[in-house]
Every structure is written in structure tokens, then in C-alpha cells.
C-alpha atoms as a PDB file:
ATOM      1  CA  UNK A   1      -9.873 -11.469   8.463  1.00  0.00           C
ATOM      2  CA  UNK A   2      -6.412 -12.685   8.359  1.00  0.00           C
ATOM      3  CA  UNK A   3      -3.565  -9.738   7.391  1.00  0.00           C
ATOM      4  CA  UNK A   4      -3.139 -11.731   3.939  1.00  0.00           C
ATOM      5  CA  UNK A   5      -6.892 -10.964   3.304  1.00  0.00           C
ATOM      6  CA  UNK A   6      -6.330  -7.170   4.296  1.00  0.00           C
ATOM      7  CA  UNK A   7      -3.476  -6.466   1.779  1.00  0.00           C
ATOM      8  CA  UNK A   8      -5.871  -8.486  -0.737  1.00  0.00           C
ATOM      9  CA  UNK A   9      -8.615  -6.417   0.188  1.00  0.00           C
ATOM     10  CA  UNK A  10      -6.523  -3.049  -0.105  1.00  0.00           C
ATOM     11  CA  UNK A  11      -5.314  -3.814  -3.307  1.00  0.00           C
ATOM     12  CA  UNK A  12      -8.608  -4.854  -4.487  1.00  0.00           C
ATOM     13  CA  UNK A  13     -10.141  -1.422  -3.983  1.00  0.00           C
ATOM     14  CA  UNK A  14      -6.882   0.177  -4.934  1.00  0.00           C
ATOM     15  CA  UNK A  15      -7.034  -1.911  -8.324  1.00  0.00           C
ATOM     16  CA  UNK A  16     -10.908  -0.815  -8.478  1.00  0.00           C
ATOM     17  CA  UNK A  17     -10.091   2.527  -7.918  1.00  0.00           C
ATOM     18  CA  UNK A  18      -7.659   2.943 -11.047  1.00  0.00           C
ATOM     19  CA  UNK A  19      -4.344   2.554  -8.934  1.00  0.00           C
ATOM     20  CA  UNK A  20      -1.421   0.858 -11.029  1.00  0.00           C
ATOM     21  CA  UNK A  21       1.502  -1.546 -10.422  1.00  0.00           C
ATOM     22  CA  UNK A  22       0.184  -3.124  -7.389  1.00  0.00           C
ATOM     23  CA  UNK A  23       2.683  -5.071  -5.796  1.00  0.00           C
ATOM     24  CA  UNK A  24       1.383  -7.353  -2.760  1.00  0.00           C
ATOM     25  CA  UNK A  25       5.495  -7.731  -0.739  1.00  0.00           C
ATOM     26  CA  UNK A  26       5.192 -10.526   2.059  1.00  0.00           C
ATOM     27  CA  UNK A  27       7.731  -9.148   4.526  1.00  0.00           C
ATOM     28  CA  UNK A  28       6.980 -11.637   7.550  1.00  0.00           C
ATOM     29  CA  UNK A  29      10.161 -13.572   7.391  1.00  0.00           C
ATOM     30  CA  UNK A  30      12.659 -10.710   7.040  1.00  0.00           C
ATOM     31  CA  UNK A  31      10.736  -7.931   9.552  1.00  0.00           C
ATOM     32  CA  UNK A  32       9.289  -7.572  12.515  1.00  0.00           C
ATOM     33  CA  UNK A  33       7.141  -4.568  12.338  1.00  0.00           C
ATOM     34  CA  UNK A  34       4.614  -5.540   9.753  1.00  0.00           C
ATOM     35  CA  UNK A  35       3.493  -8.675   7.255  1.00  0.00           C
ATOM     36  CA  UNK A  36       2.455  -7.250   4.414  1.00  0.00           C
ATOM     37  CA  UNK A  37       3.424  -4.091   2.135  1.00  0.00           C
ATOM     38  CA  UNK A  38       0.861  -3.280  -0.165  1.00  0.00           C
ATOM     39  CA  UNK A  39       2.401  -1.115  -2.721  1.00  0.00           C
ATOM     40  CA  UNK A  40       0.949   1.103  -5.870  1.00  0.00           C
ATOM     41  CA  UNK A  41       1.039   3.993  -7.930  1.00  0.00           C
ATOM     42  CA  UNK A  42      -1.253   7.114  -8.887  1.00  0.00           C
ATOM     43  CA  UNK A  43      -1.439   8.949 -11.981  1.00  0.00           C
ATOM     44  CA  UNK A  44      -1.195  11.875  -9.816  1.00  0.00           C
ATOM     45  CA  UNK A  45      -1.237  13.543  -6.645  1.00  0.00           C
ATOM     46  CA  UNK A  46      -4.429  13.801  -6.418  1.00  0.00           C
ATOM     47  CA  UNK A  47      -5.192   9.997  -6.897  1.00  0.00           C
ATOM     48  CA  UNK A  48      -2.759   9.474  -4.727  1.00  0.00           C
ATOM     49  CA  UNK A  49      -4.865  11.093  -1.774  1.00  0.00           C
ATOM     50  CA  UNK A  50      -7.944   9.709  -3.152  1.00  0.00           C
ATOM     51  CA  UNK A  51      -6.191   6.189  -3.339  1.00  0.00           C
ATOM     52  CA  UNK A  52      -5.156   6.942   0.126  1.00  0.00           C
ATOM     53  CA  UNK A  53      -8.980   8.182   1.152  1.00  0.00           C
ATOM     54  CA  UNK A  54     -10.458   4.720  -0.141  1.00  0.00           C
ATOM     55  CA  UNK A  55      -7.883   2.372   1.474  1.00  0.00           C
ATOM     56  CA  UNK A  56      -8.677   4.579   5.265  1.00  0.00           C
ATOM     57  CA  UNK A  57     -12.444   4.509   4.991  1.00  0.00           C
ATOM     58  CA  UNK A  58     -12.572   0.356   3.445  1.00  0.00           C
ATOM     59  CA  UNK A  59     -10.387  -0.353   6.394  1.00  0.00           C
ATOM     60  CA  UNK A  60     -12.405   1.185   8.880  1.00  0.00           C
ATOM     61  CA  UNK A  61     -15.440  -0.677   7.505  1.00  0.00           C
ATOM     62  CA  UNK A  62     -13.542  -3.683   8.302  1.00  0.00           C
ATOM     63  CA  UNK A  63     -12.439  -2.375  11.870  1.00  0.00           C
ATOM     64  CA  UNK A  64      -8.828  -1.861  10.788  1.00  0.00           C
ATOM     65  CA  UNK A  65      -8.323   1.539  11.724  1.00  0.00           C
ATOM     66  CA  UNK A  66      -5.180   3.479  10.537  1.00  0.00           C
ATOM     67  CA  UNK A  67      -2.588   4.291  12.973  1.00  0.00           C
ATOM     68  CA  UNK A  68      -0.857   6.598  11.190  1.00  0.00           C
ATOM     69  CA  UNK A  69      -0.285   8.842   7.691  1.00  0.00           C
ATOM     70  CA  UNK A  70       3.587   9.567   7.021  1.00  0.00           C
ATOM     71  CA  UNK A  71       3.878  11.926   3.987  1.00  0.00           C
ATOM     72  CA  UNK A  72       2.602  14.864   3.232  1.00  0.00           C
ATOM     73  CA  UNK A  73       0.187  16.829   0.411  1.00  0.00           C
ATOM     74  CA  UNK A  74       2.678  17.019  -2.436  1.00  0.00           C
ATOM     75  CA  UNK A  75       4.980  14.742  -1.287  1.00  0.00           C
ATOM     76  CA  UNK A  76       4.219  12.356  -4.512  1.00  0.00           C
ATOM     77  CA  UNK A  77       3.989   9.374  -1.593  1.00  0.00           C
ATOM     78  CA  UNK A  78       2.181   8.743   1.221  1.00  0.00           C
ATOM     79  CA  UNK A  79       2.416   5.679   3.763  1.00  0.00           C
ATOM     80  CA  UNK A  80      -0.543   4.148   5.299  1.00  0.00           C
ATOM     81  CA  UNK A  81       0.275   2.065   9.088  1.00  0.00           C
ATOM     82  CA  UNK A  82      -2.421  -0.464   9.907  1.00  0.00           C
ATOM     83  CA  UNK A  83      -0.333  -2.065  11.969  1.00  0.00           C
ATOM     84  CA  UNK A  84       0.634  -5.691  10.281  1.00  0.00           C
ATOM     85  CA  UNK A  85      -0.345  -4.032   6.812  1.00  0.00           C
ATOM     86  CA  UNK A  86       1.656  -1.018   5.222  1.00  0.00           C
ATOM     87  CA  UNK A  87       0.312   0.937   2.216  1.00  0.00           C
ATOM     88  CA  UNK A  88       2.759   2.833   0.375  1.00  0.00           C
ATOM     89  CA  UNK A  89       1.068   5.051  -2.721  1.00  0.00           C
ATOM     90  CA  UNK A  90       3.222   6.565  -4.567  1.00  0.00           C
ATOM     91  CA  UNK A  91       3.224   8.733  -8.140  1.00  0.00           C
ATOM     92  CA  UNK A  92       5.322   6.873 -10.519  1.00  0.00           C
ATOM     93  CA  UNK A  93       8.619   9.553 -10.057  1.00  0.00           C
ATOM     94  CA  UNK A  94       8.734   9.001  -6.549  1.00  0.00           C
ATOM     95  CA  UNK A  95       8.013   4.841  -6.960  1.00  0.00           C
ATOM     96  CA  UNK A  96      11.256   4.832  -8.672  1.00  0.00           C
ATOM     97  CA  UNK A  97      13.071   7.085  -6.489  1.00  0.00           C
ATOM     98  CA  UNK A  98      12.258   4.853  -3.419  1.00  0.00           C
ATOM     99  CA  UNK A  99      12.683   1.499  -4.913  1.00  0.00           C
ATOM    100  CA  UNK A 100      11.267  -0.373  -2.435  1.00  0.00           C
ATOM    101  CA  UNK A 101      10.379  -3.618  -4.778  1.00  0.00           C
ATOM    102  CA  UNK A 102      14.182  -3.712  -4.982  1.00  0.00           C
ATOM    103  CA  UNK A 103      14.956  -3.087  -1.352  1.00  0.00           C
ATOM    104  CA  UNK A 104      12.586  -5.994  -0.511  1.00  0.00           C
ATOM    105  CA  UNK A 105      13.442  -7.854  -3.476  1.00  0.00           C
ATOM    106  CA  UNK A 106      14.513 -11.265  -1.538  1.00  0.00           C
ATOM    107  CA  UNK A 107      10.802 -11.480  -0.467  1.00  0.00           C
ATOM    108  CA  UNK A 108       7.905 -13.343  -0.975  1.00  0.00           C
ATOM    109  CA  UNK A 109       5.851 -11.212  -3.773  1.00  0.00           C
ATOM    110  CA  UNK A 110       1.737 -12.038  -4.016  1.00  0.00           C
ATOM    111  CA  UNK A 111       0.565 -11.922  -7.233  1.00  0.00           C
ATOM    112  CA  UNK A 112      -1.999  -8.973  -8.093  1.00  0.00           C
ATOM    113  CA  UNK A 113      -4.914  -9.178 -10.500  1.00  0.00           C
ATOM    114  CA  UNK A 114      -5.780  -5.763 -11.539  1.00  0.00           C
END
């Protein structure tokens, strides 16, 4: 699978999984570290683990293992490294808070059917 197909994939199961406001940022051109964010929100914390829960175990299906969880329980975000993708899940307070549509605003954005 290509990394575009792995951020399609994630939000796929995030949009099957009830997740809203996915936002599909390609970041190729303007970092180095990663080609895709893959960005949502959860109704709460708890869907924001279970979000979290269904991206990991998809992922390792499809022998992209996570490298590693930043955020903690009751943090209202958590980011997921797989290396070239990044998952951020957020609840909607702490979306707005970090604003990172905005930060990465002057990117490519991949449109999302949910």
C-alpha cells in the first residue's frame, strides 16, 4: 500500500467508526518527518481511545505497526506515529485549541467522504 492509501484507509475506519471532521492534510512538500496527517474528532474521550484502538489494530492488519502514542487518558487528544502517517484524534475543545488545519493551512488537503 502506498502512504496515500494508509491515511485513506485510517480515515475510512475512523469515518466507519463514528469519528467526525476528518481532514486527510498532505504535508510532503512542507515536512520531512511524515506525508500524511490524518486528522478527526470524538464525541468524547472515550471515542477518542476507541477511535485510537481501531486505527492501531487496522494498521497492524496491514503490517503498519505504530511507533508510538503521544497523549495521555484524559488528555482530550491523542497522536498516533506510523511513521509517514500521523493520526491526531482529538475531542472537539481540544481540535480547536490546537488548530492544526490552520497551522498546515498552505497544504494540500484530501477530500474525505464520511
Amino acid at each position: 500500500m502506498t502512504n496515500k492509501e494508509y491515511a485513506l484507509l485510517a480515515a475510512k475506519v475512523l469515518s466507519d467508526k463514528k469519528a467526525r471532521d476528518i481532514v486527510i492534510i498532505d504535508i510532503q512538500e512542507k515536512a520531512t518527518f511524515a506525508d500524511y496527517f490524518v486528522i478527526c474528532s470524538g464525541s468524547s474521550e472515550r471515542q477518542v481511545l476507541s477511535l485510537a484502538d481501531d486505527v492501531e489494530e487496522l494498521f497492524m492488519e496491514n503490517n503498519l505497526p505504530v511507533r508510538s502514542v503521544e497523549g495521555k487518558h484524559g488528555s482530550g487528544w491523542l497522536l498516533m506515529d506510523f511513521g509517514d502517517i500521523i493520526v491526531n484524534i482529538f475531542t472537539d475543545e481540544m481540535r480547536e485549541r490546537y488548530g492544526i488545519e490552520k497551522v498546515w493551512g498552505d497544504c494540500r488537503f484530501i477530500e474525505v467522504e464520511e
